[in-house]
PDB file of N, CA and C in Angstrom:
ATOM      1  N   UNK A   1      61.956 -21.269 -25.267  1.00  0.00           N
ATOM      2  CA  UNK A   1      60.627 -20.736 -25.092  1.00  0.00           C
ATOM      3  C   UNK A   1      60.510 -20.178 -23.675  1.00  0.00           C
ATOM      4  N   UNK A   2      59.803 -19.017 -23.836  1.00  0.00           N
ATOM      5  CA  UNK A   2      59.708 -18.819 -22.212  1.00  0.00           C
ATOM      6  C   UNK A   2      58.718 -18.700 -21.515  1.00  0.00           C
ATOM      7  N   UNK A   3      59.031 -18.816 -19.864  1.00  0.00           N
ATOM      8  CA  UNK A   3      57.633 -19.109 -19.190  1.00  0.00           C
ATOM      9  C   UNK A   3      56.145 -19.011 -19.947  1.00  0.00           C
ATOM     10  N   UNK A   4      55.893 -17.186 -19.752  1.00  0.00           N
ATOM     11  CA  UNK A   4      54.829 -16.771 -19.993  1.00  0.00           C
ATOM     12  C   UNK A   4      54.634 -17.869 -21.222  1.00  0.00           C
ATOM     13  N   UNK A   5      55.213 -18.097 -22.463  1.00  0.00           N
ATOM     14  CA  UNK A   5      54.967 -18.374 -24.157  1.00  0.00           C
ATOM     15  C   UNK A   5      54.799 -19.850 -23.534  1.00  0.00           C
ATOM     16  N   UNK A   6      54.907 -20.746 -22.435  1.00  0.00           N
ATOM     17  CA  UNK A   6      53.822 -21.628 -22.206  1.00  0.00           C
ATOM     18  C   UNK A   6      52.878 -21.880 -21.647  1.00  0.00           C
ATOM     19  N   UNK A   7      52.558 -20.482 -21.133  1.00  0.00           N
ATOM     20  CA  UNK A   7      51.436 -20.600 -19.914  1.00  0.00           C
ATOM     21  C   UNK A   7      50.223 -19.864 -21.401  1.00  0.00           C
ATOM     22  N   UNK A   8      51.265 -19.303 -22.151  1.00  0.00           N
ATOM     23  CA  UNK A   8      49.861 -19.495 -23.391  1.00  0.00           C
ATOM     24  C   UNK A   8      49.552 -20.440 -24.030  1.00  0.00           C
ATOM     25  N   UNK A   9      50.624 -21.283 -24.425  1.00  0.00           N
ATOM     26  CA  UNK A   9      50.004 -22.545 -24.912  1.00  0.00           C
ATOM     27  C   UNK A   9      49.109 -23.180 -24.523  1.00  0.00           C
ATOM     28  N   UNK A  10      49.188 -23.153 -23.039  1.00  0.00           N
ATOM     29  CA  UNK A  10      48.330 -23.920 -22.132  1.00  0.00           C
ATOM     30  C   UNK A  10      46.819 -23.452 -22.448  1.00  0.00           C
ATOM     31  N   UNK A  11      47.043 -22.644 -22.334  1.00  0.00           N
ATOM     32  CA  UNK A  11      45.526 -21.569 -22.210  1.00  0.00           C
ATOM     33  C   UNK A  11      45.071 -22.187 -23.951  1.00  0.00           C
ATOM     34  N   UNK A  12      45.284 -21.837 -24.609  1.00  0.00           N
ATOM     35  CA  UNK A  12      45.490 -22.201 -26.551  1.00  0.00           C
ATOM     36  C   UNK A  12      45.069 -23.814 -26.331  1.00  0.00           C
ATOM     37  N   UNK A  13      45.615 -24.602 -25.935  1.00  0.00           N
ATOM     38  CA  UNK A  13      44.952 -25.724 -25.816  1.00  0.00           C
ATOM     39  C   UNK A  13      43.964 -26.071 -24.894  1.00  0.00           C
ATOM     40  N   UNK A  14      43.590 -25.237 -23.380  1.00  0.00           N
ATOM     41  CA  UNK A  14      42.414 -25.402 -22.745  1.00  0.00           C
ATOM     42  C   UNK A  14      40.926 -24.931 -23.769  1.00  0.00           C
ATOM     43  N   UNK A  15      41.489 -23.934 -24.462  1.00  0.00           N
ATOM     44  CA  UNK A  15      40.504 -23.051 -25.461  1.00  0.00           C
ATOM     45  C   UNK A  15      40.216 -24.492 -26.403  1.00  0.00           C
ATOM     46  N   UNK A  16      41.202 -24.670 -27.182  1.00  0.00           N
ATOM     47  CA  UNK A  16      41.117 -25.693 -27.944  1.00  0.00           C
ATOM     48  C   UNK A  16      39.928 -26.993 -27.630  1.00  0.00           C
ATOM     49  N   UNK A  17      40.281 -27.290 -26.424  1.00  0.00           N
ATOM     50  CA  UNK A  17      39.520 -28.470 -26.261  1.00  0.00           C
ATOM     51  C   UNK A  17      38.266 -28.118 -25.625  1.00  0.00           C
ATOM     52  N   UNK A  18      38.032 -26.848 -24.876  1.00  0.00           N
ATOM     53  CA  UNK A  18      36.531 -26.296 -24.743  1.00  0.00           C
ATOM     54  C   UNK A  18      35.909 -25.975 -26.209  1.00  0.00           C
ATOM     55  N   UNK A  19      36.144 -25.587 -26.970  1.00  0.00           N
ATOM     56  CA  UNK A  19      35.573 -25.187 -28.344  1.00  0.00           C
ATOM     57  C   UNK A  19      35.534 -26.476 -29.260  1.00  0.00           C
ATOM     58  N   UNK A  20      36.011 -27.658 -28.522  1.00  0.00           N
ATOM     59  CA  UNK A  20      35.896 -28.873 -29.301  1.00  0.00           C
ATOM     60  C   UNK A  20      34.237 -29.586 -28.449  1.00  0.00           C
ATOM     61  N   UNK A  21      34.815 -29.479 -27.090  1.00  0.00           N
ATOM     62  CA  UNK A  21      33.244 -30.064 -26.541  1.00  0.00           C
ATOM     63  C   UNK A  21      31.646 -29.031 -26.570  1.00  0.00           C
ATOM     64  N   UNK A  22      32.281 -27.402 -27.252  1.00  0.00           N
ATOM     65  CA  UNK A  22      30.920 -26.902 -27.313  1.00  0.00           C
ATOM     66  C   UNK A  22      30.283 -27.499 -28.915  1.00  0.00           C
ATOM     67  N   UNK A  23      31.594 -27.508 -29.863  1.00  0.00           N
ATOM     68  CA  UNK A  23      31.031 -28.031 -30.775  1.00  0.00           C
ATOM     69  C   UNK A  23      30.423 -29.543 -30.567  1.00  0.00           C
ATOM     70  N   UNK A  24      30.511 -30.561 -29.809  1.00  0.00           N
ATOM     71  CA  UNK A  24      29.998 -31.428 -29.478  1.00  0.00           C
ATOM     72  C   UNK A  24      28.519 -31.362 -29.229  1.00  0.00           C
ATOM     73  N   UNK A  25      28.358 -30.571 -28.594  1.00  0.00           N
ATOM     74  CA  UNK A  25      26.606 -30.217 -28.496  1.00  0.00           C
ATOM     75  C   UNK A  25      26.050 -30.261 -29.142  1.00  0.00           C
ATOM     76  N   UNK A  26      26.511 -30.220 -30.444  1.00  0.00           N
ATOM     77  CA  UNK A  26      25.857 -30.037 -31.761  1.00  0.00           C
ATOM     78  C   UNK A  26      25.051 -30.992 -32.431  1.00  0.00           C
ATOM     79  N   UNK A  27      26.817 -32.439 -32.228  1.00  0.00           N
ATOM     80  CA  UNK A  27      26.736 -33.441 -32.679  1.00  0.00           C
ATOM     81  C   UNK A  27      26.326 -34.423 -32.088  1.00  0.00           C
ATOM     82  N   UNK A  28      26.087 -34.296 -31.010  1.00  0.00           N
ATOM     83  CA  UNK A  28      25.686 -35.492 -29.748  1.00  0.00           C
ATOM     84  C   UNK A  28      25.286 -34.484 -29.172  1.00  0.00           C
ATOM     85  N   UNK A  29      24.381 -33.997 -28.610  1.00  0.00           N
ATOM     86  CA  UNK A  29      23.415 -33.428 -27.415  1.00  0.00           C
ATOM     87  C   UNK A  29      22.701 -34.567 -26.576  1.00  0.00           C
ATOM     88  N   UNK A  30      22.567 -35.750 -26.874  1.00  0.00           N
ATOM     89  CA  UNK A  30      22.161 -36.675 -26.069  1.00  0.00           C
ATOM     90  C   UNK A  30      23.135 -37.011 -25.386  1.00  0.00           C
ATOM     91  N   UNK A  31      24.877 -37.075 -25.487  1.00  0.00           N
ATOM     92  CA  UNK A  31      25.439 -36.890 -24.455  1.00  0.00           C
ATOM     93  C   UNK A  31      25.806 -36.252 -23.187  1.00  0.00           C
ATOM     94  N   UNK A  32      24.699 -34.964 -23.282  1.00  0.00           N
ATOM     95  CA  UNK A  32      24.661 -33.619 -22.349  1.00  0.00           C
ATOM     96  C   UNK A  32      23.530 -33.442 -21.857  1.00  0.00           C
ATOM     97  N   UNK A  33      22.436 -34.291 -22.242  1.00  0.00           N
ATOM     98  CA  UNK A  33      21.284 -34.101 -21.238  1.00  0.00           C
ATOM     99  C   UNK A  33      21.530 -34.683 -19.934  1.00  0.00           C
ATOM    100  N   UNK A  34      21.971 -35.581 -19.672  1.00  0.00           N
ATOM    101  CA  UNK A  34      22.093 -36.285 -18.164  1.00  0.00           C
ATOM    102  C   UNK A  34      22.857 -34.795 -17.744  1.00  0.00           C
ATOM    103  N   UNK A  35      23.427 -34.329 -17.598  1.00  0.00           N
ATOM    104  CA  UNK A  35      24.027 -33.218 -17.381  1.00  0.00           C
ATOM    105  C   UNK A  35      23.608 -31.700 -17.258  1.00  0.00           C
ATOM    106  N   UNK A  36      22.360 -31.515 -18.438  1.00  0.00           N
ATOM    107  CA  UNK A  36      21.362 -30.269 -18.125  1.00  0.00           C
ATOM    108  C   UNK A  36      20.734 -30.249 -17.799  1.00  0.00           C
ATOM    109  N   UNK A  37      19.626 -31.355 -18.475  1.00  0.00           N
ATOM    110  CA  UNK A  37      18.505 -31.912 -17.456  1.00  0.00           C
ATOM    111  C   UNK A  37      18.096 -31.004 -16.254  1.00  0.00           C
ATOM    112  N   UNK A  38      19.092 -30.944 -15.095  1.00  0.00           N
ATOM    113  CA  UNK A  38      18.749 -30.984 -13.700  1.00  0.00           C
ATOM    114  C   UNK A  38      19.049 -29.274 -13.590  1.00  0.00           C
ATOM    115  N   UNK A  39      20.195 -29.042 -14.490  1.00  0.00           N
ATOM    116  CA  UNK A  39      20.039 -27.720 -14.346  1.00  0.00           C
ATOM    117  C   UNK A  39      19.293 -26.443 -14.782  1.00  0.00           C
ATOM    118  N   UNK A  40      18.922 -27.383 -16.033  1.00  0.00           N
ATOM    119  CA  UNK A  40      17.807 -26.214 -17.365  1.00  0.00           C
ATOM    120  C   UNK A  40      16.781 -27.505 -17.612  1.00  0.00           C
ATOM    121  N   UNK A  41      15.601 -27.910 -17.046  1.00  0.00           N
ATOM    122  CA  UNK A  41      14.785 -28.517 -16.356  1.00  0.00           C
ATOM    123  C   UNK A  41      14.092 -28.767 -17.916  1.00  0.00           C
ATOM    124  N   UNK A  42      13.653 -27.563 -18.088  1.00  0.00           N
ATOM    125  CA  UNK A  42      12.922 -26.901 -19.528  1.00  0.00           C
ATOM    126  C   UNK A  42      13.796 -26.624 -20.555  1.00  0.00           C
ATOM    127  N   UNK A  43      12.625 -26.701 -21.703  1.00  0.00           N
ATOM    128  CA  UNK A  43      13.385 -26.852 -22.864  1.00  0.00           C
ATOM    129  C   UNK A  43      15.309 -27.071 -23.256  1.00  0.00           C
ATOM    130  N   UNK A  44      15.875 -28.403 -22.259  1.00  0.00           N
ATOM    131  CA  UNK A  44      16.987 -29.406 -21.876  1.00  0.00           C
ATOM    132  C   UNK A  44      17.622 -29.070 -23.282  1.00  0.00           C
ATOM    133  N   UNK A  45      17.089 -29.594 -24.335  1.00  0.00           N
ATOM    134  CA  UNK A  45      17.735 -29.462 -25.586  1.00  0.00           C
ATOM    135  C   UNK A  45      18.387 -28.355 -26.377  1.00  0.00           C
ATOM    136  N   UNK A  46      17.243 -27.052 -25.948  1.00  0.00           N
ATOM    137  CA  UNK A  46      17.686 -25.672 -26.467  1.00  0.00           C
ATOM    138  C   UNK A  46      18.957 -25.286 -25.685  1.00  0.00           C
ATOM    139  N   UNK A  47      18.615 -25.848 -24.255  1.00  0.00           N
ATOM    140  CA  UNK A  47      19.817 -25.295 -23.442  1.00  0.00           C
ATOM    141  C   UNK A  47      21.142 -25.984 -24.090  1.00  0.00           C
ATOM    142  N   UNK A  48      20.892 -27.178 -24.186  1.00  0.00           N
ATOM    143  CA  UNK A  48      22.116 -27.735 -24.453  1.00  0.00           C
ATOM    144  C   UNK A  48      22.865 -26.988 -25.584  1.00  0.00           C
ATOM    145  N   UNK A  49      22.432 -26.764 -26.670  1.00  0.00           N
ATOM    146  CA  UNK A  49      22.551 -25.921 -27.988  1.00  0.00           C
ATOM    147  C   UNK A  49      23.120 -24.422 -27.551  1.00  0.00           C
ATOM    148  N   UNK A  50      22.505 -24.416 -26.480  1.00  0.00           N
ATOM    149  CA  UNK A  50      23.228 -22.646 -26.072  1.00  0.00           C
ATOM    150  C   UNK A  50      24.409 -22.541 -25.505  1.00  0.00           C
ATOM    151  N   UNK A  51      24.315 -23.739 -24.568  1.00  0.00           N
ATOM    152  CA  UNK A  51      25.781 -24.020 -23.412  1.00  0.00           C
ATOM    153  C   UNK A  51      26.211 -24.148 -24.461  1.00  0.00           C
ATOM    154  N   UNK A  52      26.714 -25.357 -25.789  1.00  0.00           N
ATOM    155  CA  UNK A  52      27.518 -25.333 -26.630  1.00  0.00           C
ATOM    156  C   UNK A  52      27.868 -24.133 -27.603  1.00  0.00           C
ATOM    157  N   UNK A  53      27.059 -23.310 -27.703  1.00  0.00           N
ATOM    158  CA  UNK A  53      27.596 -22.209 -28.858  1.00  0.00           C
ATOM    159  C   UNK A  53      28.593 -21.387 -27.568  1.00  0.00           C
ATOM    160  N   UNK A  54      28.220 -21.167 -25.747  1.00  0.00           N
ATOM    161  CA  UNK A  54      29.067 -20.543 -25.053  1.00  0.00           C
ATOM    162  C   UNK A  54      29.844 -21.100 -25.077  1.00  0.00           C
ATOM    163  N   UNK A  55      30.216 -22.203 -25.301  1.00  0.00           N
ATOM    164  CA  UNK A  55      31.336 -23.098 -24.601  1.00  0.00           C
ATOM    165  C   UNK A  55      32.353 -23.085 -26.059  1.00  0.00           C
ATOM    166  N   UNK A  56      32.077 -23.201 -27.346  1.00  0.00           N
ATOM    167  CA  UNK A  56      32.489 -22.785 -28.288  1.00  0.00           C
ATOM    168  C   UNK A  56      33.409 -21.438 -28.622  1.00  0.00           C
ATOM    169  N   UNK A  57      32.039 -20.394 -28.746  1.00  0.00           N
ATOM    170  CA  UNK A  57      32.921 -18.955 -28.779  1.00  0.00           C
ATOM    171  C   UNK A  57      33.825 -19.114 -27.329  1.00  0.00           C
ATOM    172  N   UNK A  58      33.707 -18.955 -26.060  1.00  0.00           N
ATOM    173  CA  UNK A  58      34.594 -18.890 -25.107  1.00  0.00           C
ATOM    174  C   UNK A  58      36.318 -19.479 -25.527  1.00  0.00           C
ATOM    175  N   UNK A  59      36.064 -20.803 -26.263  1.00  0.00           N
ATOM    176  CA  UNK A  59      36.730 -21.364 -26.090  1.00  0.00           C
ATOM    177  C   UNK A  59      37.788 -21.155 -27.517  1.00  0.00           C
ATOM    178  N   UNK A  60      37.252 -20.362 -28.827  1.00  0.00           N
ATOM    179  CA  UNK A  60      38.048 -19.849 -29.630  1.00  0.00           C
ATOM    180  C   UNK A  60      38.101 -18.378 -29.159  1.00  0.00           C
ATOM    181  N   UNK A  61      37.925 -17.688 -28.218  1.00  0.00           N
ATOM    182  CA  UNK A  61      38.442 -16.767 -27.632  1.00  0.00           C
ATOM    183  C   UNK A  61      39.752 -17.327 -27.184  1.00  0.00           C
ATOM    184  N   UNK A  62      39.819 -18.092 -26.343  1.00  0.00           N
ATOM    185  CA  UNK A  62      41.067 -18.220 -25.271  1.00  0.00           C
ATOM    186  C   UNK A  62      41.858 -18.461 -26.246  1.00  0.00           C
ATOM    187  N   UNK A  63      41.591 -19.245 -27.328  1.00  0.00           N
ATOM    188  CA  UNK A  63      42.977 -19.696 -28.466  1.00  0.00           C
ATOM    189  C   UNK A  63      44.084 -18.406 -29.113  1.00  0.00           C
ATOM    190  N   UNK A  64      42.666 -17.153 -28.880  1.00  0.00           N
ATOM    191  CA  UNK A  64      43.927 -16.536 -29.503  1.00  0.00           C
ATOM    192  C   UNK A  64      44.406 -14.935 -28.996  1.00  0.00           C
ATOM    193  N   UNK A  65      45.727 -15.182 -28.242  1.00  0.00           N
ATOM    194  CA  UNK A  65      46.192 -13.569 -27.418  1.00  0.00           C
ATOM    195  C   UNK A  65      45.380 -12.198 -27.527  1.00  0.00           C
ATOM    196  N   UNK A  66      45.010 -12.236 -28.632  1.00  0.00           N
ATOM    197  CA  UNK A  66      44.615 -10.869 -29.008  1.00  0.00           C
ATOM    198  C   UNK A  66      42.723 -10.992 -28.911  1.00  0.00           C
ATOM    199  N   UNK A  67      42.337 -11.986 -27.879  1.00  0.00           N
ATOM    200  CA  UNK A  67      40.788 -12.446 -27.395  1.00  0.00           C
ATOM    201  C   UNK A  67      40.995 -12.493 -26.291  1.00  0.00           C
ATOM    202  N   UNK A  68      42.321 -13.127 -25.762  1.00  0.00           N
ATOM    203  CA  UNK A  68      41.927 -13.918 -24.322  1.00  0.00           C
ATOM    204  C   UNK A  68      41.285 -13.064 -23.213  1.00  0.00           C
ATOM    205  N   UNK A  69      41.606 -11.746 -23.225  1.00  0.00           N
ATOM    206  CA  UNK A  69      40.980 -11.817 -21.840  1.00  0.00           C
ATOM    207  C   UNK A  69      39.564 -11.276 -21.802  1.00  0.00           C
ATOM    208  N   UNK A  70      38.751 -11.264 -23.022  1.00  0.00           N
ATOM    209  CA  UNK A  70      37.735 -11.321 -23.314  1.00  0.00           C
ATOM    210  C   UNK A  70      36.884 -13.016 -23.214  1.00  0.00           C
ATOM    211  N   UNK A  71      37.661 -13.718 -23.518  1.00  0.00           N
ATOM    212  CA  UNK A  71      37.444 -15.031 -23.224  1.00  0.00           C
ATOM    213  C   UNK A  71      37.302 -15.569 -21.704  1.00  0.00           C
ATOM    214  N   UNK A  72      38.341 -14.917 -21.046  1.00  0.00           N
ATOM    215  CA  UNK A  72      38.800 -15.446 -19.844  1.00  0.00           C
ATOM    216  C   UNK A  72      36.966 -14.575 -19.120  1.00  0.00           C
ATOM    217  N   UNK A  73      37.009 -13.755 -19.226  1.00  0.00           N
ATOM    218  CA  UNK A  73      35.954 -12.595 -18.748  1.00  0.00           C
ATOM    219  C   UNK A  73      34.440 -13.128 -18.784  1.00  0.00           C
ATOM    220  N   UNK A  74      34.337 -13.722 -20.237  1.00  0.00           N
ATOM    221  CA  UNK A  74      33.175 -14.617 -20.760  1.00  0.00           C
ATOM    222  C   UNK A  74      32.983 -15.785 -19.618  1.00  0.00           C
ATOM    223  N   UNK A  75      34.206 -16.801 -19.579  1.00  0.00           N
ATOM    224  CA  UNK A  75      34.450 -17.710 -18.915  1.00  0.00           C
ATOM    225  C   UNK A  75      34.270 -17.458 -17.530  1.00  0.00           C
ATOM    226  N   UNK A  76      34.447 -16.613 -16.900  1.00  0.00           N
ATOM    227  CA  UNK A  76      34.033 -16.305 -15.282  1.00  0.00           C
ATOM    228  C   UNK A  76      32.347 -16.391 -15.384  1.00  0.00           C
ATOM    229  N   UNK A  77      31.935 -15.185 -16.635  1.00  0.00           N
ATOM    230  CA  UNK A  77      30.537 -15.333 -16.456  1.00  0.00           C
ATOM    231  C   UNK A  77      29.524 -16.243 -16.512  1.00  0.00           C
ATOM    232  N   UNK A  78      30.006 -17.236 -17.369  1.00  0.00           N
ATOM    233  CA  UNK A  78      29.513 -18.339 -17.992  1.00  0.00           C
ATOM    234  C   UNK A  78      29.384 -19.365 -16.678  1.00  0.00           C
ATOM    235  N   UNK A  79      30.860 -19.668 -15.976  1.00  0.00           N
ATOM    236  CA  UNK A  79      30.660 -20.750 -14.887  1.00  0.00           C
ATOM    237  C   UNK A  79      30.155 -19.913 -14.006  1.00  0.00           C
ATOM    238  N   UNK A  80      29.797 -18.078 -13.525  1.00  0.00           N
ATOM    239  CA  UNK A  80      28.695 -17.899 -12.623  1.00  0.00           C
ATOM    240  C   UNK A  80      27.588 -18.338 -13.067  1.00  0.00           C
ATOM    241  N   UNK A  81      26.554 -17.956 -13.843  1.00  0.00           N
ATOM    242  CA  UNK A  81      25.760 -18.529 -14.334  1.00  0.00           C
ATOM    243  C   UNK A  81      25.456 -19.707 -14.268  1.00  0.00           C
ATOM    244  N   UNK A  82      26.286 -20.492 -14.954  1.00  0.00           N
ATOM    245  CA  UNK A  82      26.059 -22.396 -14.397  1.00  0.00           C
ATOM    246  C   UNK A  82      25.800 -22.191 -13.100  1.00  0.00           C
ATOM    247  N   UNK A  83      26.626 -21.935 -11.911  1.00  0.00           N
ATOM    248  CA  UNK A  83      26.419 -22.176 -10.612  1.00  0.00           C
ATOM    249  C   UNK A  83      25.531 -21.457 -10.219  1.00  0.00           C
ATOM    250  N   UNK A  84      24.732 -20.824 -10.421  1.00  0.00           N
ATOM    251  CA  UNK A  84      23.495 -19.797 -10.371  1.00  0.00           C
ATOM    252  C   UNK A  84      22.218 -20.189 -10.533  1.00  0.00           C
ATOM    253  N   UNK A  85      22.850 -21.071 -11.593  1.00  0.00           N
ATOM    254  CA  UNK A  85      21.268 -21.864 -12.072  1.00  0.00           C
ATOM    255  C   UNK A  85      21.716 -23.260 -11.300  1.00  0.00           C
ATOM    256  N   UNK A  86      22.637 -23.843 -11.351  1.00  0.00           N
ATOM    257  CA  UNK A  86      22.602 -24.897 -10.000  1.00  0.00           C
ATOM    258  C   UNK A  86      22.154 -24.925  -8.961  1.00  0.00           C
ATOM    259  N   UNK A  87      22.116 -23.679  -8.202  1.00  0.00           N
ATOM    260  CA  UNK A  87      21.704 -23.642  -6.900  1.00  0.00           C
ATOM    261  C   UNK A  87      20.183 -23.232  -7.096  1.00  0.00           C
ATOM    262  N   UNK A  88      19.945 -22.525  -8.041  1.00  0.00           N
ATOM    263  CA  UNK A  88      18.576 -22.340  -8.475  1.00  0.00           C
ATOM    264  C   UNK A  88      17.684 -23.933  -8.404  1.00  0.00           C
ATOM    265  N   UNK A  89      18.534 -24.799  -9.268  1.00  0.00           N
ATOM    266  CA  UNK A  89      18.082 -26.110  -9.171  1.00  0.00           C
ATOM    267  C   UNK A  89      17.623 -27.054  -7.793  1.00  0.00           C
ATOM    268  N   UNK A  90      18.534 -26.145  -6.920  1.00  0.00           N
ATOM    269  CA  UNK A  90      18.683 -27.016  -6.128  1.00  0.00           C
ATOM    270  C   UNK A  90      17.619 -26.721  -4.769  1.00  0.00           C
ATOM    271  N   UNK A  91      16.918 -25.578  -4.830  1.00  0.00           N
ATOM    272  CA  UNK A  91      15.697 -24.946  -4.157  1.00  0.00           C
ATOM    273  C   UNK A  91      14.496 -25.174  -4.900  1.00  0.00           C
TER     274      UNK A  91
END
């Protein structure tokens, strides 16, 4: 196998397990309020439901070559945003 064909795997399983914890939101959202709460103040729950559908699609993007760098692209925007509204939080 070579280099690059594991630096995709890698990526294929980071995707993997982000698209496992957006689907989590779904099923447990009370595990993600201590966590939004502070950042999406208001309506905590809807947010949570939204971070998980981003954190989802993002994350069956990265799984597959012919997405990723649409994924990867998503994924920059997504953690600006978080940190956007963090610091928002934080004024």
């Amino acid at each position: 196998m070579a280099k690059n064909d594991k630096s995709l795997d890698a990526v294929s399983l980071i995707g993997g397990g982000l698209a496992a914890v957006g689907l989590t939101h779904f099923v447990k959202p009370e595990l993600f309020a201590p966590i939004t709460a502070p950042v999406f103040p208001d309506d905590t729950t809807k947010w949570t439901y939204r971070n998980g559908a981003c954190e989802t699609a993002i994350g069956v993007a990265l799984v597959s070559p012919r997405t990723r760098r649409l994924g990867l692209a998503c994924l920059a925007g997504y953690l600006g945003f978080l940190g956007y509204r963090g610091v928002q939080a934080k004024s």
